[in-house]
Protein backbone atom coordinates (compact mmCIF):
# COMPACT_ATOMS: atom_id res chain seq x y z
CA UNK A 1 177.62 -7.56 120.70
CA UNK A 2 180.51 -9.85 120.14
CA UNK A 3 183.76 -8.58 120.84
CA UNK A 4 185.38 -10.04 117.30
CA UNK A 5 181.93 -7.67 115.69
CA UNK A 6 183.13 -4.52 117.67
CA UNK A 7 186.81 -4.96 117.11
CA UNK A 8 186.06 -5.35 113.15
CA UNK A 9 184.12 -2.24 113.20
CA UNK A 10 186.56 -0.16 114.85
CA UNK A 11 189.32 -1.91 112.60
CA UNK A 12 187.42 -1.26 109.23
CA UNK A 13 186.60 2.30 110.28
CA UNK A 14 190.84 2.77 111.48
CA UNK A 15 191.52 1.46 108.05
CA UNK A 16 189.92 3.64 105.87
CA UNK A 17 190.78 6.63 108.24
CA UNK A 18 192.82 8.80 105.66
CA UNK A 19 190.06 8.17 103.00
CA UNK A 20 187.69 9.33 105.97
CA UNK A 21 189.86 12.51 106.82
CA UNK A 22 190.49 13.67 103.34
CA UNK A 23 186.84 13.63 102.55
CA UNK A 24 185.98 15.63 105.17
CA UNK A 25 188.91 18.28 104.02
CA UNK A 26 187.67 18.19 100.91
CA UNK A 27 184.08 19.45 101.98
CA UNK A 28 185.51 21.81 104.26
CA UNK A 29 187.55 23.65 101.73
CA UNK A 30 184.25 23.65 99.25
CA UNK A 31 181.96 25.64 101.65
CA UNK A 32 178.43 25.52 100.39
CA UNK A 33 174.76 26.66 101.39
CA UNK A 34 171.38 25.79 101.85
CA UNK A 35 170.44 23.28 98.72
CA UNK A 36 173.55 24.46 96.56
CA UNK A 37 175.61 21.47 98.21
CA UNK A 38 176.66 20.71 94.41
CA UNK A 39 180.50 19.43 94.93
CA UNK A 40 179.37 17.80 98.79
CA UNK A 41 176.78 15.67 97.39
CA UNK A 42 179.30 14.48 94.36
CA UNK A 43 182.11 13.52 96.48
CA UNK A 44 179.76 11.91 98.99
CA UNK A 45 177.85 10.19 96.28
CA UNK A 46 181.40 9.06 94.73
CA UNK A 47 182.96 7.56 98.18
CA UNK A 48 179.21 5.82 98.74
CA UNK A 49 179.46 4.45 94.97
CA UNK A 50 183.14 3.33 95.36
CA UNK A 51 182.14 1.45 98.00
CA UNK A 52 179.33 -0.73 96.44
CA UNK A 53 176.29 1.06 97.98
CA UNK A 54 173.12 1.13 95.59
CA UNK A 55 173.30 5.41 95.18
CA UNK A 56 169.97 7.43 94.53
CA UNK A 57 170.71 11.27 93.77
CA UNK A 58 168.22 14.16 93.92
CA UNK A 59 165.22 12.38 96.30
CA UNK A 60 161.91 13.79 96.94
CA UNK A 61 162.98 16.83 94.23
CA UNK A 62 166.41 17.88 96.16
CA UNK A 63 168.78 17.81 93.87
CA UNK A 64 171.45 17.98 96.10
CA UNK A 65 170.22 14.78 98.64
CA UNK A 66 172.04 11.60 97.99
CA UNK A 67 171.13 8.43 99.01
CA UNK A 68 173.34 4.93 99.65
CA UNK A 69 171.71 1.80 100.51
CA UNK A 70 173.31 -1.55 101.54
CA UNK A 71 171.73 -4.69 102.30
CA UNK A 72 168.69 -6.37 102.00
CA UNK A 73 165.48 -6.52 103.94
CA UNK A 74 164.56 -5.44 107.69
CA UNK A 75 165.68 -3.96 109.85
CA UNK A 76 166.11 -0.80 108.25
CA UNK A 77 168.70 1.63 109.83
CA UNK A 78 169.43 4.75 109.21
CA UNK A 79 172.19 7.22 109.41
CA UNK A 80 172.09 10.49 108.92
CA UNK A 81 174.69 13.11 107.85
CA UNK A 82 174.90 16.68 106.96
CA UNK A 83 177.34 18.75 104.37
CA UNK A 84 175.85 22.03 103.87
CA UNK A 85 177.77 25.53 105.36
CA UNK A 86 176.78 29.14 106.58
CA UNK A 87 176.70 32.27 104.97
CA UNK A 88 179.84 34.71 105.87
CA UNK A 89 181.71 32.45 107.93
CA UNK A 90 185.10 31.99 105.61
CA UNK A 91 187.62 31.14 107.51
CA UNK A 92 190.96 30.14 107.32
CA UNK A 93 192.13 26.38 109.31
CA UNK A 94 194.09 26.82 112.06
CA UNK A 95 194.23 30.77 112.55
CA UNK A 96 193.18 32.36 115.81
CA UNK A 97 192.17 35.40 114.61
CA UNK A 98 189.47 35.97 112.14
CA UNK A 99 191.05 35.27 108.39
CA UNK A 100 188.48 34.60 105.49
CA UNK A 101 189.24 32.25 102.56
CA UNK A 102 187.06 34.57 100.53
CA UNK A 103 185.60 37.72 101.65
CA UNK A 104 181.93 37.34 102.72
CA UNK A 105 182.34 33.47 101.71
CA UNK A 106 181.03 30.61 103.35
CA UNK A 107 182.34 28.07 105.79
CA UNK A 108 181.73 25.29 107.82
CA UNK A 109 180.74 26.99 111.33
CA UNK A 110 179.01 24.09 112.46
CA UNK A 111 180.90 21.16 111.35
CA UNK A 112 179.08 19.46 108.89
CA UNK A 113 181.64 18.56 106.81
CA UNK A 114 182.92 16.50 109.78
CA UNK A 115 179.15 15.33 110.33
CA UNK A 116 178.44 13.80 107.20
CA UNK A 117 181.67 12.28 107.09
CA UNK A 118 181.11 11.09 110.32
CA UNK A 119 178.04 9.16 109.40
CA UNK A 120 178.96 8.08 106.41
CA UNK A 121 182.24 6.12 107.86
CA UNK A 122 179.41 4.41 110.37
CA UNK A 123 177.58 3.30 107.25
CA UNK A 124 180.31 1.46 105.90
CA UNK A 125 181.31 -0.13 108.64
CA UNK A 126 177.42 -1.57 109.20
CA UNK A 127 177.86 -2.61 105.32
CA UNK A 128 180.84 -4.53 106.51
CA UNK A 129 179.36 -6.14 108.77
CA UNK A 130 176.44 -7.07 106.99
CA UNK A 131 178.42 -8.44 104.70
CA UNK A 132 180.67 -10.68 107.24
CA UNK A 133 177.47 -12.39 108.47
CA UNK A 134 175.17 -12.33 105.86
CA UNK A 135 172.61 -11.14 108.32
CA UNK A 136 169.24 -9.37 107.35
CA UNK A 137 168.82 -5.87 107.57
CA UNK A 138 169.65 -2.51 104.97
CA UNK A 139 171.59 0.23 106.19
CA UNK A 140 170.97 3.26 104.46
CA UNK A 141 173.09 6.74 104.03
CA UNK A 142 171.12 9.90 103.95
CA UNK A 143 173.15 12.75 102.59
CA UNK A 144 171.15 15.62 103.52
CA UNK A 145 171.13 19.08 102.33
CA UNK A 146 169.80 22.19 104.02
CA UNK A 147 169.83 21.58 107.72
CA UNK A 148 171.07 25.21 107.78
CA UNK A 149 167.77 27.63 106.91
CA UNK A 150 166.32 24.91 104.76
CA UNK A 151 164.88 21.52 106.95
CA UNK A 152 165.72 19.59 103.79
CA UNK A 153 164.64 16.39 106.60
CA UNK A 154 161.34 17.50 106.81
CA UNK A 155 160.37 17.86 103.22
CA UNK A 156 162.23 14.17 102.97
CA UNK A 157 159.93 13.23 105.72
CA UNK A 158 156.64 14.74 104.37
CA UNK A 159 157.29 13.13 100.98
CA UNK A 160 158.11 9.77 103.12
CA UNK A 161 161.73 9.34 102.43
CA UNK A 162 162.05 8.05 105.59
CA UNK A 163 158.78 5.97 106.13
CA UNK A 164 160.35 2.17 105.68
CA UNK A 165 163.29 2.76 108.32
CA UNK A 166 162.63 0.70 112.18
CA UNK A 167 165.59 3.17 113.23
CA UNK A 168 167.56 6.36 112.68
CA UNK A 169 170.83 7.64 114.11
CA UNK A 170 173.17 10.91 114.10
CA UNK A 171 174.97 12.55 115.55
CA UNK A 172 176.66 16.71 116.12
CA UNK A 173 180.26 17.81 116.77
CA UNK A 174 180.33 19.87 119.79
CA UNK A 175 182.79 21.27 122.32
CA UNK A 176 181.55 18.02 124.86
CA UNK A 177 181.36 14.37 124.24
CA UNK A 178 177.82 12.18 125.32
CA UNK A 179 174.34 11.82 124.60
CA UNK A 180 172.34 14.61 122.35
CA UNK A 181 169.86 14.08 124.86
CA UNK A 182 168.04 17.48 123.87
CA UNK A 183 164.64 18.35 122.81
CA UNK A 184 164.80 21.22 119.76
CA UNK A 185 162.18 24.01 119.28
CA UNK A 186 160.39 23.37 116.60
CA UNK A 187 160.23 26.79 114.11
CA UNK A 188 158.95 27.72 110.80
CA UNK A 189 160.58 30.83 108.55
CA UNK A 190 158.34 33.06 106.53
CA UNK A 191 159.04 36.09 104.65
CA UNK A 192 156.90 38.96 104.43
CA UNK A 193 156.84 41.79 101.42
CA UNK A 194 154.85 45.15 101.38
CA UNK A 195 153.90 47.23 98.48
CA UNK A 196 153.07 50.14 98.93
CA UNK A 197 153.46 53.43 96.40
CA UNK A 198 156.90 55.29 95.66
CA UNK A 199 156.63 59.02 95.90
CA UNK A 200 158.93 61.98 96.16
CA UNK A 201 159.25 62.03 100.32
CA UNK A 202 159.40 65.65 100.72
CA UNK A 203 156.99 67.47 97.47
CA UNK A 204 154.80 64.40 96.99
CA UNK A 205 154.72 62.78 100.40
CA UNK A 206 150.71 62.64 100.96
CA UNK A 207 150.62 60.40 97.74
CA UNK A 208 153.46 58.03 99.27
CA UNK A 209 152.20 54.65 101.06
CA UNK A 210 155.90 53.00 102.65
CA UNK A 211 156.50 49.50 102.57
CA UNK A 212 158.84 50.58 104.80
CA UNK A 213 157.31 51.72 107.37
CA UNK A 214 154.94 48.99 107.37
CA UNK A 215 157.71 46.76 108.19
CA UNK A 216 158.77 48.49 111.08
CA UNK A 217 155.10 48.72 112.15
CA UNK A 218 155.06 45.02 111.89
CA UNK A 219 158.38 44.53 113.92
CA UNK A 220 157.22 46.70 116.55
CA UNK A 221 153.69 44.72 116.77
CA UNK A 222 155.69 41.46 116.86
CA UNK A 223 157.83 43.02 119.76
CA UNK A 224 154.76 43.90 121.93
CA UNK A 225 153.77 39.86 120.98
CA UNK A 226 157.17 38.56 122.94
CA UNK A 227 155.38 39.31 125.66
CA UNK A 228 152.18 37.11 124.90
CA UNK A 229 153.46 33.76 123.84
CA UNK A 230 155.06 31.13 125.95
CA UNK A 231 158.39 31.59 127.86
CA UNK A 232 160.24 28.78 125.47
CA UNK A 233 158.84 30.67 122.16
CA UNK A 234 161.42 32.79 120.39
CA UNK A 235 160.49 35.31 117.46
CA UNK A 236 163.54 36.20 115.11
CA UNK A 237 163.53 38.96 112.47
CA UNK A 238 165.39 40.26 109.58
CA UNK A 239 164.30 42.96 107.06
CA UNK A 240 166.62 41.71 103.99
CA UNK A 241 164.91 44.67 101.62
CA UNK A 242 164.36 47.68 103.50
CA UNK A 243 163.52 49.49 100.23
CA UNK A 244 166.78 50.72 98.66
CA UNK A 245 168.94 53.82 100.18
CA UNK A 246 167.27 57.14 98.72
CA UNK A 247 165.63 58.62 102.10
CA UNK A 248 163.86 61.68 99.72
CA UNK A 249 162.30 58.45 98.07
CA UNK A 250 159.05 57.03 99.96
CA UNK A 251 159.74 53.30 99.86
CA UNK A 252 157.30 51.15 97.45
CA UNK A 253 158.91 47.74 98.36
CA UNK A 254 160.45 46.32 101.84
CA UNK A 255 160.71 42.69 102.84
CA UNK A 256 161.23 41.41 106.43
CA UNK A 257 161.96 37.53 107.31
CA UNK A 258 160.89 36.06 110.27
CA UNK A 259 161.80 32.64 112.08
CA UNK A 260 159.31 31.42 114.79
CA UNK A 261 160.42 28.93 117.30
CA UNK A 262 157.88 27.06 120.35
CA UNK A 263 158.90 23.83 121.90
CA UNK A 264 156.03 22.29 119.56
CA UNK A 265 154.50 22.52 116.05
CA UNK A 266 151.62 23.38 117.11
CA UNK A 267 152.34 26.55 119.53
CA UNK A 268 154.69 27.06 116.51
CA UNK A 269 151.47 27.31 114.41
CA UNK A 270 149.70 29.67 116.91
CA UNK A 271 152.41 32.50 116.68
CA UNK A 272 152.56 31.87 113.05
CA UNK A 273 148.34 33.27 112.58
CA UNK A 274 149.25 36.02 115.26
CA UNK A 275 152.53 37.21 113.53
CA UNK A 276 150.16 37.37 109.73
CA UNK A 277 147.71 39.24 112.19
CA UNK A 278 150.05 41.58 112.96
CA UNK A 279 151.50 41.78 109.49
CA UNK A 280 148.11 42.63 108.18
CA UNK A 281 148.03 45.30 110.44
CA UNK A 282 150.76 46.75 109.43
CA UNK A 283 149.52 46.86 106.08
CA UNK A 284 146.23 48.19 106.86
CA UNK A 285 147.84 51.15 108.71
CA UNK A 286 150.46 52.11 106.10
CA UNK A 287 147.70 51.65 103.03
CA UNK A 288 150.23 48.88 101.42
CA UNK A 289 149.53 45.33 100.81
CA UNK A 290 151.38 42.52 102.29
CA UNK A 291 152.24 38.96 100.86
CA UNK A 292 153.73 35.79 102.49
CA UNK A 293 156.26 32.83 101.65
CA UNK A 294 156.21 30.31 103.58
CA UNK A 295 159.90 29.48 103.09
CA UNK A 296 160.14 26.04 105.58
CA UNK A 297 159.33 24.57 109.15
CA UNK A 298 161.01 21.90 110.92
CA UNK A 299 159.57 19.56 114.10
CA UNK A 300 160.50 19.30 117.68
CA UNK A 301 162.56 16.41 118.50
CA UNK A 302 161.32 13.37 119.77
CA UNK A 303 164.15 11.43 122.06
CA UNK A 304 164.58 7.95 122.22
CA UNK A 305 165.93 6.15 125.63
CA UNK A 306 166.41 2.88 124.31
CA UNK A 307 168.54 3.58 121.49
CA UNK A 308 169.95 6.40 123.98
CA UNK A 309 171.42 3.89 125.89
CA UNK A 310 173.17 1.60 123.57
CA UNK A 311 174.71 4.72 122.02
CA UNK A 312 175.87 5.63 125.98
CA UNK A 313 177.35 2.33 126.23
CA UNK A 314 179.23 2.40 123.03
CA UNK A 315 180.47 6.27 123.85
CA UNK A 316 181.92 4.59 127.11
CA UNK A 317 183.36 1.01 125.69
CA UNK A 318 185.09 2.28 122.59
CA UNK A 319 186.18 5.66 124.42
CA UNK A 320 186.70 9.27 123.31
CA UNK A 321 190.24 9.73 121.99
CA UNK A 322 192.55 11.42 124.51
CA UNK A 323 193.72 14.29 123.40
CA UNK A 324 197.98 14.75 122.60
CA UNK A 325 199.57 17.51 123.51
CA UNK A 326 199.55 19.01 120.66
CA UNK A 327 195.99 19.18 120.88
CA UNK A 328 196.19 20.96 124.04
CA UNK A 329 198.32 23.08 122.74
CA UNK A 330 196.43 24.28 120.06
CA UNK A 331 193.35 24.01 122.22
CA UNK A 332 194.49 26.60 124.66
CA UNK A 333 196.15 29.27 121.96
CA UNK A 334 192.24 29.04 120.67
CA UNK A 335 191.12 29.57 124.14
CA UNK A 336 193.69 32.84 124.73
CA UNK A 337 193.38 34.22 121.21
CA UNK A 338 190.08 33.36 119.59
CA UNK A 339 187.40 32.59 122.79
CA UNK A 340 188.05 35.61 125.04
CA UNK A 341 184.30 36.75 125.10
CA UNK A 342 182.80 33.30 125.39
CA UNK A 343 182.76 30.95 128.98
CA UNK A 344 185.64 28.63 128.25
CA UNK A 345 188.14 26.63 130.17
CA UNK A 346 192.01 27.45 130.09
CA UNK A 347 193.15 24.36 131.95
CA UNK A 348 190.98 21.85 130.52
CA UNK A 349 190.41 23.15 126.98
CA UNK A 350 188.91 19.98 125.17
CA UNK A 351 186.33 18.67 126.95
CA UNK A 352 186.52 14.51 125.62
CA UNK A 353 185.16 12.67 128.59
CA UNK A 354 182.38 11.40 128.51
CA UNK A 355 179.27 13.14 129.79
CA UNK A 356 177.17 11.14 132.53
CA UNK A 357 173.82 9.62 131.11
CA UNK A 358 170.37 8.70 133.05
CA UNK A 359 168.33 8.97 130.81
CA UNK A 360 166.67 12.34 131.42
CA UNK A 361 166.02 14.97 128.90
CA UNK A 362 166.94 18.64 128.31
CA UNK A 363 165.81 21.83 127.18
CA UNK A 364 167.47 22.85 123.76
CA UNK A 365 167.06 26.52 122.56
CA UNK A 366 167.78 25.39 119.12
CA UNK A 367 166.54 23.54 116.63
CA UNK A 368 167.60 20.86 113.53
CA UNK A 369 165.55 19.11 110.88
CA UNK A 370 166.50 15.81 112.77
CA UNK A 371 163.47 16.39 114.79
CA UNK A 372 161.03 15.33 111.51
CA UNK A 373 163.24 12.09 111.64
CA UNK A 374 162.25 11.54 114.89
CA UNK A 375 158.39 11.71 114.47
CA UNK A 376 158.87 9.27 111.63
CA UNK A 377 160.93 6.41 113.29
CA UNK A 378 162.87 5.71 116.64
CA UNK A 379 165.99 8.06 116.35
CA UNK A 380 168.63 9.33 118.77
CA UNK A 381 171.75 11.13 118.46
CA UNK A 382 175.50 11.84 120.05
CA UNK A 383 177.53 14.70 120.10
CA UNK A 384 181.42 14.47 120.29
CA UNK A 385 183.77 17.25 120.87
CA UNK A 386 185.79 18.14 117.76
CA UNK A 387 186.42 21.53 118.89
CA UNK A 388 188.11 23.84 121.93
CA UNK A 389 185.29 23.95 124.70
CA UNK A 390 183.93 27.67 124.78
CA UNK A 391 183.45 27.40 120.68
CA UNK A 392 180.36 28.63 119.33
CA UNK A 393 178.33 26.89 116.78
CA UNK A 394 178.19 29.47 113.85
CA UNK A 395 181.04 31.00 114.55
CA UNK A 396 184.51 31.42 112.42
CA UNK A 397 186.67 30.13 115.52
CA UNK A 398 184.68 26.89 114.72
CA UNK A 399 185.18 27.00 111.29
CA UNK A 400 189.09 27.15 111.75
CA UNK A 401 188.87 24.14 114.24
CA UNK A 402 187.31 22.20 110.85
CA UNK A 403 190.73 20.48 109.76
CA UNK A 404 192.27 20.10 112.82
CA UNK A 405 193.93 16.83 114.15
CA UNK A 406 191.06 16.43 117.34
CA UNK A 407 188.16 17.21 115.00
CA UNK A 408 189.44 14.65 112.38
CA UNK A 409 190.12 11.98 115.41
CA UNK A 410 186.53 12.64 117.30
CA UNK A 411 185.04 12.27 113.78
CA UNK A 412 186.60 8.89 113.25
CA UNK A 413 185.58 7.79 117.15
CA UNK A 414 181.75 8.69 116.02
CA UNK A 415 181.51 6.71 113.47
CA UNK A 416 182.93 3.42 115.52
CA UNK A 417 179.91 4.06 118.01
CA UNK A 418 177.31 4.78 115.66
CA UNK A 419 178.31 1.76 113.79
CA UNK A 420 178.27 -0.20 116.95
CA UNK A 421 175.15 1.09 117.92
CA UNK A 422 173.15 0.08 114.33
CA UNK A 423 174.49 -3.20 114.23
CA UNK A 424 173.28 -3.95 118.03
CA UNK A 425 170.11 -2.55 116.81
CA UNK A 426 170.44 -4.81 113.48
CA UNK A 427 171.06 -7.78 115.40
CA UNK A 428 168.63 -7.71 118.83
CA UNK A 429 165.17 -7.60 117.83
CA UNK A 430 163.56 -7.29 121.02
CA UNK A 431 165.56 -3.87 121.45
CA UNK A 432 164.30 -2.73 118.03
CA UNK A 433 160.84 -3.38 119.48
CA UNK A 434 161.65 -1.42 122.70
CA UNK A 435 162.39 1.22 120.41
CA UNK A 436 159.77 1.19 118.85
CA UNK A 437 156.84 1.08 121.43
CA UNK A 438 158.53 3.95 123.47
CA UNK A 439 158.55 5.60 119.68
CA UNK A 440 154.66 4.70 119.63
CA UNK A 441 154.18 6.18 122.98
CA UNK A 442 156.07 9.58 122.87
CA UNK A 443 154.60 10.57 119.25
CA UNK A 444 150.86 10.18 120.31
CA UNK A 445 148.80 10.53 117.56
CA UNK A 446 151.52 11.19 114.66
CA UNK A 447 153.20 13.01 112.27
CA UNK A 448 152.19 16.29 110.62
CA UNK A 449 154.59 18.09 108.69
CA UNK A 450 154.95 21.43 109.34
CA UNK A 451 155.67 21.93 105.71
CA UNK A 452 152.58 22.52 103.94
CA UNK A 453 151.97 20.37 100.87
CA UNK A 454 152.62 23.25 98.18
CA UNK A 455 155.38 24.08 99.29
CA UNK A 456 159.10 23.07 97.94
CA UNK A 457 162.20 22.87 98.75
CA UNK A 458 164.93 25.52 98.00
CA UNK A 459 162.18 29.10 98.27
CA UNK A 460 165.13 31.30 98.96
CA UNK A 461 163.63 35.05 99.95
CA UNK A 462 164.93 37.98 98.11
CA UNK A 463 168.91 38.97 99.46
CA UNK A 464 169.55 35.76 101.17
CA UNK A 465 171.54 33.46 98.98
CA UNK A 466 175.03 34.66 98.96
CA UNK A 467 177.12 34.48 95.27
CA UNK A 468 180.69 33.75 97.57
CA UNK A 469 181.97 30.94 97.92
CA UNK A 470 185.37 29.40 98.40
CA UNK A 471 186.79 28.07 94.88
CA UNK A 472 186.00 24.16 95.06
CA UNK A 473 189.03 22.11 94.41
CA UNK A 474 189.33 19.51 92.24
């Protein structure tokens, strides 16, 4: 890339750096969860609008996706961010012990209001550049809701949203600074009910059937599975309705959700028929009846080395921001106050350096919507370190690290590289084309959503959307 290209990036993207910040604030203090991102989506939609993007609101039937496009013609490339929080993580900034905003309120335990922000400053620094040259291409915006217990991505990508893009980036704040060089389980979540028949549980207990107890039949059979799927698969459970809290009272209704992970949708799939299996066992042995929603699913991710590479380069030639020593400071009161029980460093608290890339690929345990991206188009991701190292996703110590100087600086440094990175892509066909034949290879026969068709976005099971949330300022 020319030099007088990088240096505008990184100039346009200094510029607007309070703008940048205070959005990112702003969605911090207005916590909000899976498809409810209301107040996100409007200020993103407003900065995307101020800016002269073309702004489509409520895609594919999510009311709370926005959309900004810039540009004209191919390529088309993507960049994705993220606003939505977790339940019961309220936190107060900058504390070091736990502090809620509100009581059982939400909060931003794994940065995305840092992540969308993030992106969003790398999309209009591309639109500045397209506009500088003139050249061809679109970069688009996509505000996405739901990463969090929704996979709003890959009901976008089964409605194909993302179908005309040649490329996608994004990235994740972390606690260390490179590549995202990690595949991600792909899952589903499902939630089961039992009826059964309420009776009095000590005169009348022969004419009882417990929904209850078919539950923990169920959770016991899906134990005795752990030890019959493959060593990557996880099986999570929750029973959000055990039945209400009269024990003389044989239990008529109890719900249980369940998340299934495997390193692919299809071993995914597998445990998904054994699970209903078992949950029809369960039913059969307690006399109830047992239903199923199918709540959402989300792919494995498929990496990309080309685009892996630029965005390596970029991490290196633009540079993590060194931390001050006020940083450190706060960094290692975090460490000795708030990170006790996790592994975590004392003398080297915040992790910035860059971490060495060769292109191989690791093992993730988790798992993000990005993944449905991936099958669709070339995509490939960074993660930066905007918090102490030793800090948990999904955890309040992260949520307090939300408004803090590093993670407002490491924010600002992600969206110079991913900006860098698109307009590289934007501007050398032949890479695009690398991109896309290792894309062609790695994705074999194609994408199938693991959504099926009937399904929509935003089936919340019974108990699971909370009602607190931090007051959103205007």
């Amino acid at each position: 890339m020319n030099q007088n290209i990088k240096d505008e990036i990184q100039n346009l993207v200094d510029a607007k750096s309070d703008a940048f910040i205070r959005l990112s604030d702003q969605v911090w203090d207005c916590p909000e969860l899976c498809f409810q991102e209301v107040k996100s989506c409007e200020l993103h939609q407003n900065r995307l609008e101020e800016e002269g993007f073309r702004v489509t609101r409520g895609v594919a039937g999510l009311d709370t996706a926005v959309v900004g496009e810039y540009g004209n013609g191919k390529p088309v490339i993507a960049i994705l961010g993220e606003f939505d929080a977790l339940a019961e993580l309220s936190q107060q900034a900058d504390h070091f012990e736990k502090a809620p905003v509100v009581p059982g309120g939400a909060g931003h335990g794994c940065g995305h209001n840092l992540l969308g922000v993030g992106s969003l400053g790398a999309a209009l620094a591309v639109k500045a550049y397209l506009e500088a040259t003139g050249a061809s291409g679109t970069v688009i915006y996509f505000g996405c809701p739901a990463e969090e217990n929704g996979s709003a991505k890959a009901f976008l990508a089964r409605d194909g949203v993302f179908d005309a893009l040649d490329a996608a980036l994004s990235w994740h704040p972390a606690d260390t600074t490179g590549v995202r060089n990690l595949t991600t389980l792909a899952n589903c979540k499902v939630l089961y009910r039992f009826d059964g028949v309420a009776a009095h549980a000590s005169i009348q207990p022969h004419l009882g059937r417990s929904a209850l107890d078919a539950v923990e039949l169920m959770n016991v059979g899906a134990n005795f599975l752990r030890e019959h799927v493959i060593d990557a698969a996880r099986i999570h459970y929750a029973v959000t309705d055990a039945g209400g809290d009269a024990p003389n009272v044989v239990q008529s209704h109890a719900e249980v959700l369940y998340l299934m992970r495997a390193p692919q949708n299809a071993d995914v799939a597998d445990i998904y028929e054994r699970v209903n299996n078992i949950a029809a066992g369960a039913a059969l042995m307690t006399g109830t009846t047992v239903s199923r929603v199918f709540i959402k699913g989300c792919s494995n991710t498929v990496l990309n080395q080309t685009i892996e590479r630029v965005l390596y380069k970029y991490l290196l030639e633009i540079g993590a921001p060194q931390p001050d020593a006020a940083d450190l400071a706060f960094a290692r009161k975090m460490t000795e106050e708030a990170l006790g029980q996790f592994p975590n460093d004392l003398e080297h608290p915040i992790h910035y350096e860059v971490k060495p890339y060769d292109g191989s690929a690791a093992a993730g345990k988790g798992s993000t919507d990005v993944g449905d991206v991936s099958w669709v188009c070339p995509t490939a991701q960074i993660m930066a370190a905007t918090h102490t190292y030793g800090t948990p996703n999904h955890s309040w110590q992260q949520v307090a690290q939300g408004k803090a100087p590093l993670a407002h600086k490491t924010m600002l440094f992600v969206s110079k590289v991913l900006a860098a990175t698109a307009v590289e892509l934007m501007a050398d066909p032949a890479l695009l084309e690398q991109a896309r034949q290792e894309h062609r290879k790695r994705i074999g026969k194609g994408y199938i959503c693991p959504i099926p068709p009937e399904v929509r976005p935003g089936t919340v099971p019974h108990g699971q959307r909370s009602t607190h949330a931090a007051p959103c300022p205007e």
